[in-house]
Protein backbone atom coordinates (compact mmCIF):
# COMPACT_ATOMS: atom_id res chain seq x y z
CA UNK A 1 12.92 -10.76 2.19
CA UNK A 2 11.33 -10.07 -1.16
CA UNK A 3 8.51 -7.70 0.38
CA UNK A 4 11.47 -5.74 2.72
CA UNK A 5 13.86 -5.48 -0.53
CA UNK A 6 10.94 -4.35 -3.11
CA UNK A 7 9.67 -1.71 -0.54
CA UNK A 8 13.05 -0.08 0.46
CA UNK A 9 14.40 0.14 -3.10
CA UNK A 10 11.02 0.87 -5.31
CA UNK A 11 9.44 2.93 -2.01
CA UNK A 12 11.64 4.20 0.91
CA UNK A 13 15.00 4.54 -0.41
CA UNK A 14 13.33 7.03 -3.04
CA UNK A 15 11.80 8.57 -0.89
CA UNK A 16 14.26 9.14 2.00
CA UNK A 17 16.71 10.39 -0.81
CA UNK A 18 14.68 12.81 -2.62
CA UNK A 19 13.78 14.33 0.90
CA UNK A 20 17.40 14.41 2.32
CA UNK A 21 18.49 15.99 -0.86
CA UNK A 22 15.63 18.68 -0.89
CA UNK A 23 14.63 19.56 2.81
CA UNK A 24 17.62 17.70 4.76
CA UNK A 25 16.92 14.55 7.00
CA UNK A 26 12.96 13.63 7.20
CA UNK A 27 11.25 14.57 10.69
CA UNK A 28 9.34 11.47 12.36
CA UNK A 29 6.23 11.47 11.18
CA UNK A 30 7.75 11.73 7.50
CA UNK A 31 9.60 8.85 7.94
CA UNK A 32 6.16 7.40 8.95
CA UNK A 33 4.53 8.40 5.92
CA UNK A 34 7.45 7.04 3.58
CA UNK A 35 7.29 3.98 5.88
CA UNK A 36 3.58 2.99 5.23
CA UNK A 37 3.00 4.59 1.60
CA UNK A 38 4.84 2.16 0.66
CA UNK A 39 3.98 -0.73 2.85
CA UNK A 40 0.70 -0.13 1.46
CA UNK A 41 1.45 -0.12 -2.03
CA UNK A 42 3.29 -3.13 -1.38
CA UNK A 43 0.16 -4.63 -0.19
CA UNK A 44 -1.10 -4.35 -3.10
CA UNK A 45 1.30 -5.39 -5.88
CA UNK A 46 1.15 -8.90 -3.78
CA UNK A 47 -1.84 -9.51 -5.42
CA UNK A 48 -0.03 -9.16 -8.73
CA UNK A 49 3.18 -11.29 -7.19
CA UNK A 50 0.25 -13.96 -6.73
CA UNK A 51 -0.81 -13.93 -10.06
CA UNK A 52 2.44 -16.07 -10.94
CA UNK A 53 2.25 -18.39 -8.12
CA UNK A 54 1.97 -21.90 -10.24
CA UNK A 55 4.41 -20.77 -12.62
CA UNK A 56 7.40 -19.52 -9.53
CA UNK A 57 6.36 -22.44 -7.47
CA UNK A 58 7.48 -24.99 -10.90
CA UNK A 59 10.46 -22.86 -11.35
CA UNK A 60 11.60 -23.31 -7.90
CA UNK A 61 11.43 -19.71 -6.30
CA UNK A 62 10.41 -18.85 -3.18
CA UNK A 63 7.98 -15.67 -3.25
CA UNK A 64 6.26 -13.94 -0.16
CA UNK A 65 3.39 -15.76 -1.72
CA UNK A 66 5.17 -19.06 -1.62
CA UNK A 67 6.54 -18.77 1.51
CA UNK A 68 3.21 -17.85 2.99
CA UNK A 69 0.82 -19.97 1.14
CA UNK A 70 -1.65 -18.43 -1.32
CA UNK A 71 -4.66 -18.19 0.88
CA UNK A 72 -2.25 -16.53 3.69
CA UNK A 73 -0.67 -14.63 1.83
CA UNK A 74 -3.47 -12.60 -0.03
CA UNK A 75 -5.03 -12.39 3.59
CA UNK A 76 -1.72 -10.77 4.97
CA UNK A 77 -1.67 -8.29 2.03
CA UNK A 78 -5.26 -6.73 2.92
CA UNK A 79 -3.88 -6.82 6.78
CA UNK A 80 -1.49 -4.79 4.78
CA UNK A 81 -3.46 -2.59 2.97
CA UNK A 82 -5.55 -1.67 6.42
CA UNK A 83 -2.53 -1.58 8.90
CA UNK A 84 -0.94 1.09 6.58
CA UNK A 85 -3.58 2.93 5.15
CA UNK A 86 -4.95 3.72 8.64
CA UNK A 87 -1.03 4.41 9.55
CA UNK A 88 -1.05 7.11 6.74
CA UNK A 89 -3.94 8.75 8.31
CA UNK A 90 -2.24 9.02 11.48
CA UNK A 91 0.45 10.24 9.55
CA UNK A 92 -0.56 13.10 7.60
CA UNK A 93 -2.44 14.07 11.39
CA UNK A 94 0.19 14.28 13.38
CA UNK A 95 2.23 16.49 10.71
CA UNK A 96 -1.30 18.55 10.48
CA UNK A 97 -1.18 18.88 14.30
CA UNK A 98 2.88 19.46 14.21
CA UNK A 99 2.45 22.57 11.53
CA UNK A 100 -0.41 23.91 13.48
CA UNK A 101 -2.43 24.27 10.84
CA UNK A 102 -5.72 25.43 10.82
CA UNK A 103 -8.86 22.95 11.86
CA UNK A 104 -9.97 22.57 7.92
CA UNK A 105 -6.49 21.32 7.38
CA UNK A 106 -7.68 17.63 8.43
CA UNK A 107 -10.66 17.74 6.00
CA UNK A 108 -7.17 16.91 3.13
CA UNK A 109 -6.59 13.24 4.88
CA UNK A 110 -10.04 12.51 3.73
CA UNK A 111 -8.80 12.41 -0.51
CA UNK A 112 -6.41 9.99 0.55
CA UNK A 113 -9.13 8.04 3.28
CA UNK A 114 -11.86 7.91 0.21
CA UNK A 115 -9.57 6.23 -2.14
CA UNK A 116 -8.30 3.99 0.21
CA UNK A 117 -11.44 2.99 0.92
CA UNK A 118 -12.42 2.18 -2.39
CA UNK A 119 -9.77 -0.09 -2.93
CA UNK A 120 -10.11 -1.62 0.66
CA UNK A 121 -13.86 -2.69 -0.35
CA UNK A 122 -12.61 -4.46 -3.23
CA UNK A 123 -9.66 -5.96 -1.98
CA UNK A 124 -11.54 -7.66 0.76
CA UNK A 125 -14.08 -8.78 -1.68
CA UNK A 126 -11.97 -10.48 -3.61
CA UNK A 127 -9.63 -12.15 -0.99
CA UNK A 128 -13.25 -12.82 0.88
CA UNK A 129 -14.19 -14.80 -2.15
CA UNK A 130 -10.92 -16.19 -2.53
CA UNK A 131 -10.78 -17.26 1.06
CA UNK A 132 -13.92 -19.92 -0.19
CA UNK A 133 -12.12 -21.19 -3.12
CA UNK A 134 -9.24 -24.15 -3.39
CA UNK A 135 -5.85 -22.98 -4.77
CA UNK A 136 -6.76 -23.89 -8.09
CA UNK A 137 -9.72 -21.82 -8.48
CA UNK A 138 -7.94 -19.42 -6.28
CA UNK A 139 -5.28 -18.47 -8.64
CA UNK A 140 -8.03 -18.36 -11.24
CA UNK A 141 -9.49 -15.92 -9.29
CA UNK A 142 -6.31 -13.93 -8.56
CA UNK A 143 -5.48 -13.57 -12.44
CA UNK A 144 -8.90 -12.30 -13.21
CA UNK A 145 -9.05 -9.83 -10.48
CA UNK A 146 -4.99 -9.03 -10.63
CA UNK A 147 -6.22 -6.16 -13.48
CA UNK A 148 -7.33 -3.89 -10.50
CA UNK A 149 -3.31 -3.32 -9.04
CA UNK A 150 -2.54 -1.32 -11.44
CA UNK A 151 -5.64 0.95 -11.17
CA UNK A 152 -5.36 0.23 -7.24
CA UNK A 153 -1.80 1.63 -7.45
CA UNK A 154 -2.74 4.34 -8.90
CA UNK A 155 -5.72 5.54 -6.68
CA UNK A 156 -3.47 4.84 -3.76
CA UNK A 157 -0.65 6.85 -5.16
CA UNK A 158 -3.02 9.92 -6.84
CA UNK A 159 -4.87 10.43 -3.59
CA UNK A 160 -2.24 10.53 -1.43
CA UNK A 161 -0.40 13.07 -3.63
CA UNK A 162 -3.49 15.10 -3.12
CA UNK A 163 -3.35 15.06 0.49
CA UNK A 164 0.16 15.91 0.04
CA UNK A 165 -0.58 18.80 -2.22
CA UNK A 166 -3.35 20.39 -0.01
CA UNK A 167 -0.95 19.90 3.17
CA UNK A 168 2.10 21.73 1.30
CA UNK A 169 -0.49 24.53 0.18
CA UNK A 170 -1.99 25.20 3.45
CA UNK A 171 1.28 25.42 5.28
């Protein structure tokens, strides 16, 4: 339940608020987009959520990451990261197509496509190498690597607000 909680109250509750309170009730493919930005966002802070797996799994909690298992877990995040990111593309599309806007309107998704792609290639890097390593070594790994999330976050969040921003200005 932690990954359901952390995305409707960080992610899709914001979102579905601020929308009903400026435009009224979100059309489909909005609900879409609010749906997977923050799916994939989520996807990403588990990598930071792993980062404390020795330390929750001592103090008793039970985590995504705990639940799941390290190894599974960091592979279900980038399953994540792809599943939504592609999702947000069809997104941002179909409201493209919806608005009829023009042809050079689609050319926008590609801000959001190259960051995602960025952080894609070194996600899977890292839970590729990760995949090879015991738990130990793992979660070495994992709290070397966990100072990309933020900067991850951030690309994610920037380029899709550009996307955004060139939709909104070409409507």
């Amino acid at each position: 339940m932690q990954l359901i909680c952390l995305w409707g109250i960080i992610f899709f509750g914001p979102m579905l608020y601020t929308s009903i309170i400026t435009s009224g009730f979100p059309s489909i493919p909005q609900l879409l987009i609010f749906t997977f930005f923050g799916l994939h966002q989520m996807g990403i802070i588990l990598l930071n959520t792993a980062e404390d797996y020795t330390e929750d799994k001592l103090n008793g909690l039970r985590t995504i990451v705990i639940a799941l298992g390290l190894h599974q877990a960091m592979n279900f995040a980038l399953v994540l990261v792809i599943i939504s990111g592609l999702a947000l593309q069809v997104g941002m599309t179909w409201l493209i197509f919806e608005n009829n806007l023009p042809w050079y309107a689609y050319a926008s998704i590609g801000i959001f496509t190259t960051g995602w792609m960025i952080i894609l290639a070194e996600y899977y890097a890292i839970v590729s190498q990760l995949n090879r390593l015991d738990e130990e070594k793992a979660i070495e790994l994992i709290k070397k690597k966990g100072m990309n999330v933020p900067r991850w976050l951030k690309m994610g969040a920037y380029t899709f607000l550009a996307t955004i921003v060139a939709y909104v200005l070409m409507k």
